[in-house]
C-alpha atoms as a PDB file:
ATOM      1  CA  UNK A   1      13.807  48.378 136.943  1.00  0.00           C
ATOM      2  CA  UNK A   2      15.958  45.785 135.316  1.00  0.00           C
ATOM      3  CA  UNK A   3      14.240  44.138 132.404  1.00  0.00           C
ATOM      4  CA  UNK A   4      17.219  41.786 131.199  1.00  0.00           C
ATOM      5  CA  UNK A   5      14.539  38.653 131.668  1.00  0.00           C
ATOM      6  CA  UNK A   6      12.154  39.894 128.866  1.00  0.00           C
ATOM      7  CA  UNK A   7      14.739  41.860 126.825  1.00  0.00           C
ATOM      8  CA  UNK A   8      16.474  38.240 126.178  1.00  0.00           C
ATOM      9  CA  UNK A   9      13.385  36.653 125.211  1.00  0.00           C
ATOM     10  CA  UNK A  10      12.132  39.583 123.043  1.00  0.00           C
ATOM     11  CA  UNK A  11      15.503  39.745 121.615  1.00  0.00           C
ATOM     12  CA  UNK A  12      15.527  35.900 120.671  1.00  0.00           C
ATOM     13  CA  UNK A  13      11.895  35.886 119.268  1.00  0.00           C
ATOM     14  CA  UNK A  14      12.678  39.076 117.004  1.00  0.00           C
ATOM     15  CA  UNK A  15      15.553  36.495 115.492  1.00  0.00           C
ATOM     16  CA  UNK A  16      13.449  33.706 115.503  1.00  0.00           C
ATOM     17  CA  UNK A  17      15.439  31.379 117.677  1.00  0.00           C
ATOM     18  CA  UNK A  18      14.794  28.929 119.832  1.00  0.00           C
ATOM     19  CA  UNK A  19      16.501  28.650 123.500  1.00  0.00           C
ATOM     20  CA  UNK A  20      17.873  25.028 122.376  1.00  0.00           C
ATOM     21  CA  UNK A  21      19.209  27.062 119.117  1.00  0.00           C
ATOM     22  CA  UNK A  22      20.387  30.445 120.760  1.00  0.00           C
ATOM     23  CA  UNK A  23      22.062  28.471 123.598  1.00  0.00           C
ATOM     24  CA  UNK A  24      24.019  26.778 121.191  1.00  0.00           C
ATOM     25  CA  UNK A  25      25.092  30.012 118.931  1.00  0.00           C
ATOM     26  CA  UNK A  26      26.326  31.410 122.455  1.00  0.00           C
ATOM     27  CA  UNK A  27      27.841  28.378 123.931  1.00  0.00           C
ATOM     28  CA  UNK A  28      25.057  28.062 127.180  1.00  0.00           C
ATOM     29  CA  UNK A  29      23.672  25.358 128.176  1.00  0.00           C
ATOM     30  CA  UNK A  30      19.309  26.077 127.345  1.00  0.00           C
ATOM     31  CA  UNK A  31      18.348  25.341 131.082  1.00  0.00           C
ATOM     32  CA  UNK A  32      20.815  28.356 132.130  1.00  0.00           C
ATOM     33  CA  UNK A  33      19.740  30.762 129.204  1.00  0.00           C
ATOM     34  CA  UNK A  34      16.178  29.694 130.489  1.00  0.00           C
ATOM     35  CA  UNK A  35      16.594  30.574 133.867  1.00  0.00           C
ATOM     36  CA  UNK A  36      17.866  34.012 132.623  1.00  0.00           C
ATOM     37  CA  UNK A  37      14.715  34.386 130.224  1.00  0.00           C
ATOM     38  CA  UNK A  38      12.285  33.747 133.289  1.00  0.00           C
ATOM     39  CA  UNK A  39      14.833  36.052 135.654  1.00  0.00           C
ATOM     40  CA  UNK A  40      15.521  32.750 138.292  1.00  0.00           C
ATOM     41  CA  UNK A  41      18.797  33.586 137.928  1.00  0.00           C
ATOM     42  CA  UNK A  42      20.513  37.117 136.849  1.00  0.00           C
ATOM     43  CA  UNK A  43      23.875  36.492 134.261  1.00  0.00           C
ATOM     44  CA  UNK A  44      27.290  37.567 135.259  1.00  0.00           C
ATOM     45  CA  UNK A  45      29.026  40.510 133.254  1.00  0.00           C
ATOM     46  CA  UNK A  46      30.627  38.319 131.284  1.00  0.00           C
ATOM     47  CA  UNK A  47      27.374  36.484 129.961  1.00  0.00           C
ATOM     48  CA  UNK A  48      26.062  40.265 129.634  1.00  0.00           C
ATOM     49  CA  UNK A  49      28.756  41.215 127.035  1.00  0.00           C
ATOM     50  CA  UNK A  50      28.211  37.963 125.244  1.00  0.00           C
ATOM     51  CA  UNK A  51      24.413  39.043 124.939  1.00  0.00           C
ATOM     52  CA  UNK A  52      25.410  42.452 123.884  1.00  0.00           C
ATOM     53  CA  UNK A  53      27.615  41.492 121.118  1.00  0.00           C
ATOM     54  CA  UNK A  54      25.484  38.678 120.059  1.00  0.00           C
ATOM     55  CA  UNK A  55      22.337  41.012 119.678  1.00  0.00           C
ATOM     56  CA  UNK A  56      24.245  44.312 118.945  1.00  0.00           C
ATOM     57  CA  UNK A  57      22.857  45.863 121.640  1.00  0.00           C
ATOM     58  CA  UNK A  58      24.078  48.533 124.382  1.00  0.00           C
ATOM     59  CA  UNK A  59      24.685  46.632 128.248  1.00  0.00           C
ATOM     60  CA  UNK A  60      22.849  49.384 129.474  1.00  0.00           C
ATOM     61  CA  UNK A  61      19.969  48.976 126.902  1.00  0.00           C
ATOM     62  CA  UNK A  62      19.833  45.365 127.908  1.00  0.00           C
ATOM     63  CA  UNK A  63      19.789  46.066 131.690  1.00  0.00           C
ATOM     64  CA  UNK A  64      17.802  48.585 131.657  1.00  0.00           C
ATOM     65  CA  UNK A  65      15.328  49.633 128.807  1.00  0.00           C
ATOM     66  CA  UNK A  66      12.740  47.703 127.313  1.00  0.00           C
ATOM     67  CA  UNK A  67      13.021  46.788 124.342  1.00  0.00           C
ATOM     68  CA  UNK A  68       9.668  45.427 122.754  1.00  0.00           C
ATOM     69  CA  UNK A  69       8.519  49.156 123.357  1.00  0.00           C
ATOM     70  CA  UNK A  70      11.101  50.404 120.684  1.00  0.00           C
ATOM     71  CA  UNK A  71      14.106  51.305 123.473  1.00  0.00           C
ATOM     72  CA  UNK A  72      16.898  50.253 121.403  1.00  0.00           C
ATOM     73  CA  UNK A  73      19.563  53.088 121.133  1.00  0.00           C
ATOM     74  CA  UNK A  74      21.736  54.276 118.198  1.00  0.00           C
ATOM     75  CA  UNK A  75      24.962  52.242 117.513  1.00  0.00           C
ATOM     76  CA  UNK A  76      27.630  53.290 120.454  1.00  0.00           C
ATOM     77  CA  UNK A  77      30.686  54.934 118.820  1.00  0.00           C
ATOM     78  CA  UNK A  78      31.949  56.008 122.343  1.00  0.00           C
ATOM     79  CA  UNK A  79      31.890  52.590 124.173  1.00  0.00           C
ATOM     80  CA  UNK A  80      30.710  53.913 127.182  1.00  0.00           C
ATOM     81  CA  UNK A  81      27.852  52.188 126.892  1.00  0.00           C
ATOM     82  CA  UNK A  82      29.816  48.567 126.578  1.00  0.00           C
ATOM     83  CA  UNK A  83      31.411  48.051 130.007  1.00  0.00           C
ATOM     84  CA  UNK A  84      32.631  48.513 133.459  1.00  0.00           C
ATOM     85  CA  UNK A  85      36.337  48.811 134.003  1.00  0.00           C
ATOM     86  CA  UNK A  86      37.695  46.563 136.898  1.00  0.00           C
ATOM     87  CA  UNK A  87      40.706  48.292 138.853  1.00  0.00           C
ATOM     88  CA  UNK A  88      42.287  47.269 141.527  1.00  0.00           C
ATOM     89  CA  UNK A  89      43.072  49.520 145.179  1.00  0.00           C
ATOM     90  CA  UNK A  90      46.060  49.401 147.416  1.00  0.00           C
ATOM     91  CA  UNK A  91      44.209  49.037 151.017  1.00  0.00           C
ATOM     92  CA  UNK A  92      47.458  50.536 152.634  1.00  0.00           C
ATOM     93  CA  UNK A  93      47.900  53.947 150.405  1.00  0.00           C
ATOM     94  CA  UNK A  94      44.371  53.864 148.742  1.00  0.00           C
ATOM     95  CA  UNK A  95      46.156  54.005 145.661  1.00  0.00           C
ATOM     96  CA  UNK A  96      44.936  52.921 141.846  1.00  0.00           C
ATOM     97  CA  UNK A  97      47.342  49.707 140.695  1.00  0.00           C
ATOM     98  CA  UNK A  98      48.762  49.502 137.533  1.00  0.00           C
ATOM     99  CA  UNK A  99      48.045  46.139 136.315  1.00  0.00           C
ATOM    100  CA  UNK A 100      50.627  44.052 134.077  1.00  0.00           C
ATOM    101  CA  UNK A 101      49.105  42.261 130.717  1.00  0.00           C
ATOM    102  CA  UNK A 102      52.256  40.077 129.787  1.00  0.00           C
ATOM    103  CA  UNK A 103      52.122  38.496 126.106  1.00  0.00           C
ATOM    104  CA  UNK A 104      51.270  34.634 127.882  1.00  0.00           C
ATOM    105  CA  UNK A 105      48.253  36.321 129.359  1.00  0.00           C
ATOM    106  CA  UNK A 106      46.920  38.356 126.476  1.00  0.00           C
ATOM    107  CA  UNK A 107      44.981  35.019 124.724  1.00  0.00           C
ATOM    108  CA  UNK A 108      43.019  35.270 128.495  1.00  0.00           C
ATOM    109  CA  UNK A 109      42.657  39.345 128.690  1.00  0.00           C
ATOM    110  CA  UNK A 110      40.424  38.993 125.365  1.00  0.00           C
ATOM    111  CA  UNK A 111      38.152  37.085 127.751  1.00  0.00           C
ATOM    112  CA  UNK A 112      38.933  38.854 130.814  1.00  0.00           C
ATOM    113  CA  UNK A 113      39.283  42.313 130.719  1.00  0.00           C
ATOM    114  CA  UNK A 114      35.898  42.813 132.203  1.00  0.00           C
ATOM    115  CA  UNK A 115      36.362  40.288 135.143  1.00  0.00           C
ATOM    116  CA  UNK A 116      36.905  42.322 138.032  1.00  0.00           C
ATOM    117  CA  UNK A 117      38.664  38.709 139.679  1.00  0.00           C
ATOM    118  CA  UNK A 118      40.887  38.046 136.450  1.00  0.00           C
ATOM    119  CA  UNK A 119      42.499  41.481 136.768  1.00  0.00           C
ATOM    120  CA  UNK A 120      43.226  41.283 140.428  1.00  0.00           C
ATOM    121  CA  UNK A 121      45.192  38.167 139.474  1.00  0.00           C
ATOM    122  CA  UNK A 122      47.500  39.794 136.924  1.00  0.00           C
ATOM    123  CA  UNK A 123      50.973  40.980 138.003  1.00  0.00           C
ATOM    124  CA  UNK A 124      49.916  44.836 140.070  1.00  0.00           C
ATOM    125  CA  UNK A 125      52.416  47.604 139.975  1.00  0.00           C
ATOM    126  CA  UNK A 126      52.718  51.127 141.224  1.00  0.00           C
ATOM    127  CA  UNK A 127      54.113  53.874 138.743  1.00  0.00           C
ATOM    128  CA  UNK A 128      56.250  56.994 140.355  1.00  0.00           C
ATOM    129  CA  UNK A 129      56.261  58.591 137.036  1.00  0.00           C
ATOM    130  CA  UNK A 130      55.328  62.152 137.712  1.00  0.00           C
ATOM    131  CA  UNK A 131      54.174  62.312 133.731  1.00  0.00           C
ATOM    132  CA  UNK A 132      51.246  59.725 135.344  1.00  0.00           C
ATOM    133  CA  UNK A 133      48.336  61.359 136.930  1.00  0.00           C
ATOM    134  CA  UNK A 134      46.259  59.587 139.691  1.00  0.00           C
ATOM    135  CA  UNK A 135      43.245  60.844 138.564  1.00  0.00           C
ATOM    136  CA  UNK A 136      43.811  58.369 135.079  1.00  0.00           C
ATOM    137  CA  UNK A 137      43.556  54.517 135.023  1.00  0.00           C
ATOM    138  CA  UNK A 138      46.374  52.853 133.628  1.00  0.00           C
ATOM    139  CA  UNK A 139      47.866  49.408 132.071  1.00  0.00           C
ATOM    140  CA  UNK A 140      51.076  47.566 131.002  1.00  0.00           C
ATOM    141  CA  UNK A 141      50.971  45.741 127.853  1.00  0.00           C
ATOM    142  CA  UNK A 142      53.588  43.702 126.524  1.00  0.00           C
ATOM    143  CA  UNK A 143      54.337  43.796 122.916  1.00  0.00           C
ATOM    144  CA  UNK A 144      55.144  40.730 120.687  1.00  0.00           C
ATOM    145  CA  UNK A 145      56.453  41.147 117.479  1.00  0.00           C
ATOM    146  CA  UNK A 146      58.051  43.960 115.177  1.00  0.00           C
ATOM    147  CA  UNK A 147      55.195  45.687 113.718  1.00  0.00           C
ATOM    148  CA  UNK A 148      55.756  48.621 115.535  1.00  0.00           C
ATOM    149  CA  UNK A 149      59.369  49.560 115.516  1.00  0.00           C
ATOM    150  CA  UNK A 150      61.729  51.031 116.617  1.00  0.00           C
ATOM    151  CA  UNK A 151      59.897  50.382 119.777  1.00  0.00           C
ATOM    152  CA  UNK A 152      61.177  46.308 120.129  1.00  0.00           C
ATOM    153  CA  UNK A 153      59.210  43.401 121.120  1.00  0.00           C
ATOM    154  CA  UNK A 154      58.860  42.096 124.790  1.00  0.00           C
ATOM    155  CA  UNK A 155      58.658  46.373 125.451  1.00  0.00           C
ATOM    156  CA  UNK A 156      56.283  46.891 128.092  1.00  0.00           C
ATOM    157  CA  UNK A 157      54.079  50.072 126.502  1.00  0.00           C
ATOM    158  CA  UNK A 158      52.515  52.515 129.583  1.00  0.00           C
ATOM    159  CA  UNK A 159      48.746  52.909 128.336  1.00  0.00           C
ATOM    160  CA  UNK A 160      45.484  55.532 129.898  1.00  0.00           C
ATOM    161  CA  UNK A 161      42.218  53.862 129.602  1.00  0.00           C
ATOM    162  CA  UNK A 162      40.423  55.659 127.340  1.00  0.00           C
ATOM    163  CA  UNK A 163      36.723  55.620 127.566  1.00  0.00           C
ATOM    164  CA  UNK A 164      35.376  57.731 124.873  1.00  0.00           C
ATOM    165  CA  UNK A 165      36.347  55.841 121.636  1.00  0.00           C
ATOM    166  CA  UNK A 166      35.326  59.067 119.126  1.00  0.00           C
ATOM    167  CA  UNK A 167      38.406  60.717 121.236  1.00  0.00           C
ATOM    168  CA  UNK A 168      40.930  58.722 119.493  1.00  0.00           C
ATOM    169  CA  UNK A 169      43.469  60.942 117.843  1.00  0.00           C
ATOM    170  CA  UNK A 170      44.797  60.278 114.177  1.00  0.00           C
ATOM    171  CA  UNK A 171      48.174  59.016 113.543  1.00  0.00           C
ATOM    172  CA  UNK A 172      48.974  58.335 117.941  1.00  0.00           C
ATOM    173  CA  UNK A 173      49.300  54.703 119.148  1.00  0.00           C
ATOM    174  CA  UNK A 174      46.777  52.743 120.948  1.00  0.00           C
ATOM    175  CA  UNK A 175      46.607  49.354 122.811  1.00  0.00           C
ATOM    176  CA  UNK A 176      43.030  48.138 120.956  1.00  0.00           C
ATOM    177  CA  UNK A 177      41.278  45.229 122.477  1.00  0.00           C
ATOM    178  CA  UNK A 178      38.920  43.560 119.448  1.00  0.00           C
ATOM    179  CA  UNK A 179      36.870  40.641 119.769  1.00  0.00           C
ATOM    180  CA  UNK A 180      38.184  38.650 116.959  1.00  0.00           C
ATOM    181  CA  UNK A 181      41.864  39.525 117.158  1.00  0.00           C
ATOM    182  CA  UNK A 182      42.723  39.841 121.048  1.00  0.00           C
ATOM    183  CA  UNK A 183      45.101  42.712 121.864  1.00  0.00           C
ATOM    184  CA  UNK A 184      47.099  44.638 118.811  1.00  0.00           C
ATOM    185  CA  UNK A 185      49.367  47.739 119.400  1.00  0.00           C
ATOM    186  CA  UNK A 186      49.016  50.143 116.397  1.00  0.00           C
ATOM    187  CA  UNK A 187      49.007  53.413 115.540  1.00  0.00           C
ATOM    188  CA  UNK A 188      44.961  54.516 114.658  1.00  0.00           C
ATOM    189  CA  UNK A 189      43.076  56.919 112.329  1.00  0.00           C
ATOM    190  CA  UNK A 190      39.902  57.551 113.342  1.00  0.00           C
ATOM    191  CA  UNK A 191      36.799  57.302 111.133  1.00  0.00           C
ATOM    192  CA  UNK A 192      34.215  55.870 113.851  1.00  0.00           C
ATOM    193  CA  UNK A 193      31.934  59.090 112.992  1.00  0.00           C
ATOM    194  CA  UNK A 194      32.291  59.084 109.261  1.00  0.00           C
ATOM    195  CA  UNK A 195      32.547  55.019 108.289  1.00  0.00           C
ATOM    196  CA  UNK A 196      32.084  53.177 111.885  1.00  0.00           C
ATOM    197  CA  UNK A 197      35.308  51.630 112.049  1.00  0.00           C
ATOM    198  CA  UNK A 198      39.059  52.561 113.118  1.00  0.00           C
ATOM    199  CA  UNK A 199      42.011  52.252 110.342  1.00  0.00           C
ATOM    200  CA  UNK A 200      45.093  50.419 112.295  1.00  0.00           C
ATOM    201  CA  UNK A 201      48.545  50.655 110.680  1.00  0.00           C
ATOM    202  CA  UNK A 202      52.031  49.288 111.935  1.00  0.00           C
ATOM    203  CA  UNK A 203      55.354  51.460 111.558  1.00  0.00           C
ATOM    204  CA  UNK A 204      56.787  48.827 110.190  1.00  0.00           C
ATOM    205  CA  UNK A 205      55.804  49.118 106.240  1.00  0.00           C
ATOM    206  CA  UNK A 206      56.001  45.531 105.900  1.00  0.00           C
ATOM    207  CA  UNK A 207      52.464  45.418 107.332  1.00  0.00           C
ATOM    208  CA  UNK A 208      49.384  46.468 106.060  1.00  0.00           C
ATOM    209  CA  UNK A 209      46.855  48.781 107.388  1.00  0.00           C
ATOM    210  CA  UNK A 210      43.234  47.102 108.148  1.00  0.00           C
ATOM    211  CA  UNK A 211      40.050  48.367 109.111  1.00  0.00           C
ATOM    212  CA  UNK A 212      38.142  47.311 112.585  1.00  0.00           C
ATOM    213  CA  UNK A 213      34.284  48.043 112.740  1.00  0.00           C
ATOM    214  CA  UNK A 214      32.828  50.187 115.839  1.00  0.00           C
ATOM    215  CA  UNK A 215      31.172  47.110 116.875  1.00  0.00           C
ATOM    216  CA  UNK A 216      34.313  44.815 117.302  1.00  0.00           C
ATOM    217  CA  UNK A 217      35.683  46.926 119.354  1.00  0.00           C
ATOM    218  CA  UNK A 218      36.398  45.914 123.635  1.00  0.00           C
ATOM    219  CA  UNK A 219      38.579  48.600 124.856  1.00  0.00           C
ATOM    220  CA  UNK A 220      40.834  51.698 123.613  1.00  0.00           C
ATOM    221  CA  UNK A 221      43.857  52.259 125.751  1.00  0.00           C
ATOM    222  CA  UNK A 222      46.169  55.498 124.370  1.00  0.00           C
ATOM    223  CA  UNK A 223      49.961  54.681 124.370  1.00  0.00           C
ATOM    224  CA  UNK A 224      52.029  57.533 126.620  1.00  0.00           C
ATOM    225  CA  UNK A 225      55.571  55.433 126.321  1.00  0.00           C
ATOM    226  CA  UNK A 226      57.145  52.299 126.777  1.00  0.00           C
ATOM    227  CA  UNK A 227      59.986  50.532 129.131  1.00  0.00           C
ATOM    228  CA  UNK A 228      62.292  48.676 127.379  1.00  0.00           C
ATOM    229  CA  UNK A 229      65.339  46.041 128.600  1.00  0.00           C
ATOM    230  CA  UNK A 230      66.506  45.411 125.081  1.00  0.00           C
ATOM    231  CA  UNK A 231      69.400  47.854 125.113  1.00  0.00           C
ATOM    232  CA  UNK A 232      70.272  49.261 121.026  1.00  0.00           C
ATOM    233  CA  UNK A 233      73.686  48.772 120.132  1.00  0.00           C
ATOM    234  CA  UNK A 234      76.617  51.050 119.684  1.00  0.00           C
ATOM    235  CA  UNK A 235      75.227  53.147 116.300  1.00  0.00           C
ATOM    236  CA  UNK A 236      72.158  50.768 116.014  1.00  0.00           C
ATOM    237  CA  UNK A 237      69.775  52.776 113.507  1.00  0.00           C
ATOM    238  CA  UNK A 238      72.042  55.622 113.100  1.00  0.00           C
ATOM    239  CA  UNK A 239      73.975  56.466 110.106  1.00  0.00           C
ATOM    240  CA  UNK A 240      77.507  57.626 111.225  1.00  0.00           C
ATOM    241  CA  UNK A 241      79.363  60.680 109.915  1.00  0.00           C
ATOM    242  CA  UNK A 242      81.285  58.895 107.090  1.00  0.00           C
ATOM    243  CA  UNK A 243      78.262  57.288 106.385  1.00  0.00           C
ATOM    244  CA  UNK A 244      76.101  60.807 105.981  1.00  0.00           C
ATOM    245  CA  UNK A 245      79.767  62.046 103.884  1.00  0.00           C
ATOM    246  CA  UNK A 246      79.676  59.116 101.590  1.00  0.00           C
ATOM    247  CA  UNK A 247      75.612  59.928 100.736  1.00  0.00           C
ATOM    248  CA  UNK A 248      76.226  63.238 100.271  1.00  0.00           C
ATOM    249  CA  UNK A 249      79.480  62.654  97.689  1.00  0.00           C
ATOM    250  CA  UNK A 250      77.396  60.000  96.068  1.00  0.00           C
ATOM    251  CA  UNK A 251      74.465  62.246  94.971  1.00  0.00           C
ATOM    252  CA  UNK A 252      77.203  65.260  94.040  1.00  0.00           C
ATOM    253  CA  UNK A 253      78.494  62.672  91.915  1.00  0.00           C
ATOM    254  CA  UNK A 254      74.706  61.778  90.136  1.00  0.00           C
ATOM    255  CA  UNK A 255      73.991  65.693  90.186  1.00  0.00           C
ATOM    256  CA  UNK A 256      77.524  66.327  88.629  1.00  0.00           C
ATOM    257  CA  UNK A 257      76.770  63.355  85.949  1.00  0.00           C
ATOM    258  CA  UNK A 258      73.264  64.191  84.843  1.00  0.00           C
ATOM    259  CA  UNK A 259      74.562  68.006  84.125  1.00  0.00           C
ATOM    260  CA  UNK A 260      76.778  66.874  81.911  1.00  0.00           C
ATOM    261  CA  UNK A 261      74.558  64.638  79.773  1.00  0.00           C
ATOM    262  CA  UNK A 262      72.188  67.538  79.360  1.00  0.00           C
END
């Protein structure tokens, strides 16, 4: 039984709203979020994950529990709980695309990502990398920036959907989808179980590490590599042999120098 109709207006009450005020908080207009309270009309996924943000609760708790009689679950660490994930089939080989999630479309993704439609409409690709298994879901992000070099930005980074969060593994990069800052690519430590939140921390140590709670969290997707078309130059981020010579004189030099004041 889906009990979405009396959840909503249990879930108002308990806040003391009225529709006029709640439909305003959300951005509805009170004759829709009306029509959803007396179940004339059901709301799109879309409306559903505004809901569950809004009123911290589960889509499936929403949908399907009721929750005047106490049917509110625990906090979800895992994110199962928080979505379906849209993919798109090739009719002719009945294979999974890989869809494309280029920098001009991530400001729309944030909104998106759960729109089985939207995602049809991004760029679709099929990967022959043999490192890819077809038993995985998969995504191209593009980066922007330099937060995480060496890898450049405008790299395209390979991601695997990841759909238990408290799997994240310290110290790897992840693609992480948050509702207040859209797509970042960082590398994660993971204290969902202890604290509730993930740490996120560039390469680059001219940015600073921040914090994202459990509950700001949209999607996980684990980094496996990246493609690339900016091409290093000849020695780019190596040091050459006379270089590695002249370093190693040098502190010969500063070893040779403090010996002899002592």
């Amino acid at each position: 039984m889906i009990y979405v109709a009396e959840n909503l207006r249990f879930l108002r009450k308990s806040k003391k709203l009225t529709q006029a005020q709640l439909s305003e908080k959300l951005g509805l207009k009170r004759s829709v979020l009306g029509a959803y309270e007396e179940g004339r009309a059901e709301p799109k996924y879309n409306t559903l994950i505004i809901f569950s943000d809004f009123f911290k609760v589960g889509i499936d708790d929403l949908l399907l529990k009721k929750l005047e009689a106490g049917g509110i679950s625990p906090k979800d660490l895992t994110g199962i709980q928080l979505r379906i994930l849209p993919i798109t089939i090739n009719p002719d080989t009945d294979q999974e695309m890989v869809p494309l999630v280029p920098i001009k479309a991530q400001a729309g993704y944030t909104k998106g990502y759960g729109d089985a439609e939207y995602i049809g409409n991004l760029p679709q690709f099929a990967l022959p990398f043999p490192e890819l298994s077809r038993e995985s879901t998969y995504r191209l992000f593009q980066t922007e920036g330099d937060s995480m070099l060496p890898i450049p930005s405008d790299a395209y980074v390979i991601t695997e959907y990841l759909s238990d969060w408290t799997r994240v593994r310290s110290d790897e990069c992840y693609v992480v989808l948050t509702r207040d800052d859209g797509m970042v690519f960082k590398r994660v430590i993971n204290h969902l179980e202890s604290e509730g939140e993930l740490l996120l921390k560039s390469d680059n140590p001219a940015y600073n590490p921040y914090a994202v709670k459990a509950d700001e969290l949209l999607e996980i997707w684990k980094v496996l590599g990246y493609i690339s078309f900016a091409l290093p130059q000849p020695g780019e981020g190596l040091l050459g042999l006379n270089d590695i010579r002249n370093a190693i004189s040098t502190l010969q030099n500063d070893l040779t120098a403090l010996k002899t004041k002592s």
